[in-house]
C-alpha atoms as a PDB file:
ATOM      1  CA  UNK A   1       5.037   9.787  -5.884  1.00  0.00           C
ATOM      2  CA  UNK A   2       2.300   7.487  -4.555  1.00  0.00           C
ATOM      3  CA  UNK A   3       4.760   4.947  -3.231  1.00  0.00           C
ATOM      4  CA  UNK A   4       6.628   7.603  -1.630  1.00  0.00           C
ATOM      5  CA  UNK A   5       2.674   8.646  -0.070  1.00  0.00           C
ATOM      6  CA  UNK A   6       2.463   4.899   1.193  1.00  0.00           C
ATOM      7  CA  UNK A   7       5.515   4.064   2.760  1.00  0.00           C
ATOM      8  CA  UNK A   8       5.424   7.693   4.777  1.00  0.00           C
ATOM      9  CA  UNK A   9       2.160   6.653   5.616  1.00  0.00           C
ATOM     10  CA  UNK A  10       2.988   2.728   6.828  1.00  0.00           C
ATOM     11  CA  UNK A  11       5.790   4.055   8.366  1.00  0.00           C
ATOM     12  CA  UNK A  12       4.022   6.658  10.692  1.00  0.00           C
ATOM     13  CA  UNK A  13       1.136   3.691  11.400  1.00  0.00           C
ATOM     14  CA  UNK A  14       4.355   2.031  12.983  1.00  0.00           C
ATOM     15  CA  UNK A  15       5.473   4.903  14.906  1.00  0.00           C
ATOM     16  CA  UNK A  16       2.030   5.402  16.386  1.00  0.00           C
ATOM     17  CA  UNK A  17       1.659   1.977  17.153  1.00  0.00           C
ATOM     18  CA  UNK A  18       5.356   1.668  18.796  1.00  0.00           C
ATOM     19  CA  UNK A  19       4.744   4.705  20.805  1.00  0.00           C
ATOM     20  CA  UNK A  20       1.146   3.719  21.993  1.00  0.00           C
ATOM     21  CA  UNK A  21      -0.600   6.785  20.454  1.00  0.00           C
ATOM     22  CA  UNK A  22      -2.314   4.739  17.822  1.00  0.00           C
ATOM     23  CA  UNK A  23      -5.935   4.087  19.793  1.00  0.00           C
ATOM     24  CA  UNK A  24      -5.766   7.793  21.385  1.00  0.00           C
ATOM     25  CA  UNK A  25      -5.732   9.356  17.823  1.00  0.00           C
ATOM     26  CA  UNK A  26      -7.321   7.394  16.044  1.00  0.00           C
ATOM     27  CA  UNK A  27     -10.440   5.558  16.389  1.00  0.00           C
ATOM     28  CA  UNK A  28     -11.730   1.822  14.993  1.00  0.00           C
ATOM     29  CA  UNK A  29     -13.386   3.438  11.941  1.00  0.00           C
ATOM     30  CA  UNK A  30     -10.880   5.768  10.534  1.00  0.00           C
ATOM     31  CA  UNK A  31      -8.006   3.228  10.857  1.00  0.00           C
ATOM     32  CA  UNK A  32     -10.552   0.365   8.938  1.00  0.00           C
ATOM     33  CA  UNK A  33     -11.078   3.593   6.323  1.00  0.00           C
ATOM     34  CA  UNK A  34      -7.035   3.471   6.175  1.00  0.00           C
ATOM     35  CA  UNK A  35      -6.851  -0.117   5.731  1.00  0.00           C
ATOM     36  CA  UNK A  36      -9.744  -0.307   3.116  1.00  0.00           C
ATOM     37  CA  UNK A  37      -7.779   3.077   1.212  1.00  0.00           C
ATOM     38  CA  UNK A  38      -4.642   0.906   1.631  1.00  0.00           C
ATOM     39  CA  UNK A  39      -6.732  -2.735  -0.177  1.00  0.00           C
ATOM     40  CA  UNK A  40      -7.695  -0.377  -3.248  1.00  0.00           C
ATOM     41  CA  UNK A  41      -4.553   0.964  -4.132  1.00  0.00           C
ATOM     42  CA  UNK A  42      -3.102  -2.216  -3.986  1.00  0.00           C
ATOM     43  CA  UNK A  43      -5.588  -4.074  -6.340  1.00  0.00           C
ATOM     44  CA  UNK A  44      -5.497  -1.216  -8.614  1.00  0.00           C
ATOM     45  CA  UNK A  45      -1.677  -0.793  -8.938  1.00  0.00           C
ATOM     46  CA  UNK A  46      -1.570  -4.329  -8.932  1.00  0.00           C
ATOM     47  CA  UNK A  47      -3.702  -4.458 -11.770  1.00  0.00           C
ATOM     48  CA  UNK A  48      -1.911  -1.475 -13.678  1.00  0.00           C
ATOM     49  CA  UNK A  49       1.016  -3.326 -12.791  1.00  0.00           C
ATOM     50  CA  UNK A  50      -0.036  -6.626 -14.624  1.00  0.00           C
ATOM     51  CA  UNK A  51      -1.463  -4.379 -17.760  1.00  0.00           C
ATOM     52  CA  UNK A  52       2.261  -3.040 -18.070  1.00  0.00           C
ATOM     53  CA  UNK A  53       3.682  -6.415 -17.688  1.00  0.00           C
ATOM     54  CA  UNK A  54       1.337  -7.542 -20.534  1.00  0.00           C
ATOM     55  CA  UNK A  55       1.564  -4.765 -23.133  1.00  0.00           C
ATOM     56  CA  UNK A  56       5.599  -5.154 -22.714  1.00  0.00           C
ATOM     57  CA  UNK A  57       5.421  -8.679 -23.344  1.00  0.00           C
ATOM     58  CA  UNK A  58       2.985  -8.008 -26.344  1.00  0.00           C
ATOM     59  CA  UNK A  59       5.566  -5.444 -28.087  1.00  0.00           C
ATOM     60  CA  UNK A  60       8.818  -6.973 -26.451  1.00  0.00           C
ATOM     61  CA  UNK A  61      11.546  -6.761 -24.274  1.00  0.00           C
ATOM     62  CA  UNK A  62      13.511  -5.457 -26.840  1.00  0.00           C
ATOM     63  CA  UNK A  63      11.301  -2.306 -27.151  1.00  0.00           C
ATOM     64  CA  UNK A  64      10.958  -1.621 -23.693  1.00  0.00           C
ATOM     65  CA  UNK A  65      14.808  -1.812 -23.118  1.00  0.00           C
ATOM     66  CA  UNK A  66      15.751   0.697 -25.848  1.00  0.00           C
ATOM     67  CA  UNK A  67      13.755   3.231 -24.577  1.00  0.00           C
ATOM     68  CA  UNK A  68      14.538   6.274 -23.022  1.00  0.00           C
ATOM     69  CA  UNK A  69      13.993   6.065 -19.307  1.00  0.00           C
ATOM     70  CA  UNK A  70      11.272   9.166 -19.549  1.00  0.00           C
ATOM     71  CA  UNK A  71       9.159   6.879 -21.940  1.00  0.00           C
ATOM     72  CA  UNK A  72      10.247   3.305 -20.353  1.00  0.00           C
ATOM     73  CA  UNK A  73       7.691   1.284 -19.317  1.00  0.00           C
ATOM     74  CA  UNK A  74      10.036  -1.387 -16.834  1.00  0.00           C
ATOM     75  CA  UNK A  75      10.027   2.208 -15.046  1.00  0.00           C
ATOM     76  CA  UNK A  76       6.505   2.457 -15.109  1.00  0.00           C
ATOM     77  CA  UNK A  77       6.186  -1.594 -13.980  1.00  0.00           C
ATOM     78  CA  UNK A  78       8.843  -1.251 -11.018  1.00  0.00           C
ATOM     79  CA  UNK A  79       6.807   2.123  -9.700  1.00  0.00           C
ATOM     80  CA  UNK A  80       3.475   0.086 -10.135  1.00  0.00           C
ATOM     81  CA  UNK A  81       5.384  -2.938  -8.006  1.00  0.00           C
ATOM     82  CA  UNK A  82       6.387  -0.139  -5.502  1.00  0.00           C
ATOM     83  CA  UNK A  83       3.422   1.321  -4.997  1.00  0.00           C
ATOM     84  CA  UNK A  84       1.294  -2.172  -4.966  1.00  0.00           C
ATOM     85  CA  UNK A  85       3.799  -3.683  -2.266  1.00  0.00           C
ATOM     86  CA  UNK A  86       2.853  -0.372   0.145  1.00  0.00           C
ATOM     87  CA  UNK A  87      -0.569  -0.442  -0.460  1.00  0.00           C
ATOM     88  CA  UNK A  88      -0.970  -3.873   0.832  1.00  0.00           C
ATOM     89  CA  UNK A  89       1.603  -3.038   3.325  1.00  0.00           C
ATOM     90  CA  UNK A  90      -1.318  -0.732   5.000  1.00  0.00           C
ATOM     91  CA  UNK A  91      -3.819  -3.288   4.678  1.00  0.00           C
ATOM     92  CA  UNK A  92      -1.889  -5.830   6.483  1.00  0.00           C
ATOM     93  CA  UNK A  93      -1.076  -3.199   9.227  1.00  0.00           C
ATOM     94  CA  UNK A  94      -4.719  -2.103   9.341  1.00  0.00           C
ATOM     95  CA  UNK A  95      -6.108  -5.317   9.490  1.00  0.00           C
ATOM     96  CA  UNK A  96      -3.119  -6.322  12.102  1.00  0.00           C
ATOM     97  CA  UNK A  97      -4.015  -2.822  14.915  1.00  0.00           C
ATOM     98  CA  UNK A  98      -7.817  -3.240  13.624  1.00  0.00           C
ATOM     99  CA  UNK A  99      -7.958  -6.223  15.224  1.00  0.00           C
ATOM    100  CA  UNK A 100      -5.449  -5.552  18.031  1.00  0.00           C
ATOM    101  CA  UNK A 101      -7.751  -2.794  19.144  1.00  0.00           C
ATOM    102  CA  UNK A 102     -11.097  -4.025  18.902  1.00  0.00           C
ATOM    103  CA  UNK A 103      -9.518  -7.169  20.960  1.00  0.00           C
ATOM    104  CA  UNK A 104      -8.595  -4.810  23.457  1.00  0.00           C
ATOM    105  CA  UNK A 105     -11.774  -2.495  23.823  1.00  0.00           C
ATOM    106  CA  UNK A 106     -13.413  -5.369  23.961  1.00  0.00           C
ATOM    107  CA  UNK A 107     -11.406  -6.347  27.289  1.00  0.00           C
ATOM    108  CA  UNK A 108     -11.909  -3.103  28.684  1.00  0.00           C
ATOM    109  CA  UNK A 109     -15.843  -2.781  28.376  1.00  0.00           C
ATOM    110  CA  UNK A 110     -15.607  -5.943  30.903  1.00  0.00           C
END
């Protein structure tokens, strides 16, 4: 469900940004806020995502493949994956129209 969360949110960042509404609706702070929201999930799910890894290593691959998909944890690893590749996905976007914008009000208090 969170990766789902992400990539709608990434994907209307984009939209803004492509149709030039980004800096009218939203201002320096609130898209750093976004970007910083964006840095924690990814460390965290990339961290969940590396404790999965490790405690199906540590009872084996044979475990994890015989399970049913409601308890499976390669499930669990591929949504942590998911949800760590979005997360940084609006970091590197925030950090990207963060600095696009600040560039640019910069220019314009000239």
């Amino acid at each position: 469900m969170l990766a789902f969360a992400l990539s709608a949110s990434a994907s209307y960042i984009i939209t803004l940004n492509y149709l030039k509404k980004l800096e009218t609706l939203y201002s320096l702070s609130s898209i750093a806020t976004i970007r910083d929201f964006g840095m924690c999930v990814g460390v965290i799910m990339l961290g969940l995502l590396t404790y999965v890894l490790f405690e199906i290593s540590y009872y084996g691959w044979d475990n994890a493949i015989k399970s049913p998909v409601k308890d499976s944890k390669i499930i669990v690893a591929v949504w942590c994956f998911i949800s760590a590749k979005y997360g940084f996905t609006i970091f590197w976007l925030g950090r990207k129209y963060f600095r696009n914008l600040s560039d640019t009000r910069l220019f314009l208090q000239e």
